[in-house]
Protein backbone atom coordinates (compact mmCIF):
# COMPACT_ATOMS: atom_id res chain seq x y z
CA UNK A 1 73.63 13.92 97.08
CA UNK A 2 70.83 12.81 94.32
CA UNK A 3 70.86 8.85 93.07
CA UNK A 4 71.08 7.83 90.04
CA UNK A 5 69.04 5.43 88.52
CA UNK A 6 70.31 2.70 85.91
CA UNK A 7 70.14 4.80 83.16
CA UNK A 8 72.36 8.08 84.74
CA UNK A 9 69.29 10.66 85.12
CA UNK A 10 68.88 12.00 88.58
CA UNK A 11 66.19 11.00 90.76
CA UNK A 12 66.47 14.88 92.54
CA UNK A 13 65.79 18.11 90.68
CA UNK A 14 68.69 20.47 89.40
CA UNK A 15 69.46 23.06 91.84
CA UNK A 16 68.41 26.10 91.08
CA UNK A 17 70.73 29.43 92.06
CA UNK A 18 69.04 32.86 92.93
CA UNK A 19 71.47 35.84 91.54
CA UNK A 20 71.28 38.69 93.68
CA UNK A 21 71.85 42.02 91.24
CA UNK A 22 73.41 45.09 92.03
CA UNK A 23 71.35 48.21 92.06
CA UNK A 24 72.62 50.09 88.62
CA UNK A 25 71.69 53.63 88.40
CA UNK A 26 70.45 54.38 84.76
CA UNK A 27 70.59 58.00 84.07
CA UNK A 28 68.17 59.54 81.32
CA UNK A 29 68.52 59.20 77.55
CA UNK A 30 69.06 62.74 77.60
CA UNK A 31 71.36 63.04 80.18
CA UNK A 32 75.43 64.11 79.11
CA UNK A 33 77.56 62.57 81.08
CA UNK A 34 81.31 64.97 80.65
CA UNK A 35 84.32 62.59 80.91
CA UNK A 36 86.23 64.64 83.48
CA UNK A 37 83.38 66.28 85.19
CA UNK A 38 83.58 67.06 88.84
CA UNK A 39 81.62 64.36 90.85
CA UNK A 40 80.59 66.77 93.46
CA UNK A 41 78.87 69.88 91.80
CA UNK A 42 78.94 67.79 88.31
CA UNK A 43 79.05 71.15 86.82
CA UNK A 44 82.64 71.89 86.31
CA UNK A 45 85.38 70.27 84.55
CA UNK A 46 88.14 69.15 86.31
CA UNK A 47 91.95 70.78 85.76
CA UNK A 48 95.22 68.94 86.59
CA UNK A 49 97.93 70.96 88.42
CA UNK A 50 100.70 69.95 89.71
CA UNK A 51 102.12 70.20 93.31
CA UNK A 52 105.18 72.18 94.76
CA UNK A 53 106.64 68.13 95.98
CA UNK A 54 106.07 67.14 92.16
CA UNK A 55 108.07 70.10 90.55
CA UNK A 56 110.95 69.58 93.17
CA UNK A 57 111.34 65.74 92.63
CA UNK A 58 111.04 66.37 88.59
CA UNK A 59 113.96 68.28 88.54
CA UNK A 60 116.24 67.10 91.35
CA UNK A 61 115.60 63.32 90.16
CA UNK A 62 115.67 64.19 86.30
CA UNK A 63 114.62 62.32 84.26
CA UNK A 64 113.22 60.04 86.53
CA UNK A 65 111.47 62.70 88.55
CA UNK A 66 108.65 63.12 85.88
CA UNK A 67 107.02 60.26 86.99
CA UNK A 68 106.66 61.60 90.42
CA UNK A 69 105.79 64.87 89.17
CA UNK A 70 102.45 63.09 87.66
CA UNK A 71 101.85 61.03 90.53
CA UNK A 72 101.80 63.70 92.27
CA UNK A 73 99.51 65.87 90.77
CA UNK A 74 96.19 67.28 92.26
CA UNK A 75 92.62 67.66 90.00
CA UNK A 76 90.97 70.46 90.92
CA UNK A 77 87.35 71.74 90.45
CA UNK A 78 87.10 75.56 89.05
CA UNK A 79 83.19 75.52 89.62
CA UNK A 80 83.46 74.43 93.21
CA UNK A 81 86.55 74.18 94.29
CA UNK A 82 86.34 70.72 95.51
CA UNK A 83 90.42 69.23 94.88
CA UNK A 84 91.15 65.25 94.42
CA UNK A 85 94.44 63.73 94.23
């Protein structure tokens, strides 16, 4: 702890905080970046489809269902094949 004189300013110095950054990755100004691009081959663009489980439970559950239809549904990378859920 730092004293205080009589008139309230610290006899210690302020302490001072180091900030440890993250590494950002800074892409070219002439880089595009597509919103929906596949992250693997970063070539393609990716399609939604849905799943066999997602079409069953949207119409057995209707019209509740849809939501698990969506939920459910798989992106899928025409360039290289590469599928996320």
């Amino acid at each position: 702890m730092s004293t205080v004189r009589a008139a309230g300013i610290p006899t210690h110095h302020p302490r001072v905080y180091s900030i440890h950054s993250r590494n950002v990755t800074r892409y070219p100004a002439n880089s595009i970046v597509v919103v929906g691009g596949c992250p693997v081959c970063r070539v393609g663009v990716l399609e939604d489809s849905f799943t066999f489980l997602g079409i069953f439970l949207a119409i057995v559950l209707f019209p509740f269902g849809f939501i698990c239809c969506f939920a459910l549904r798989k992106r899928r990378c025409p360039n290289c094949g590469a599928s996320f859920t």
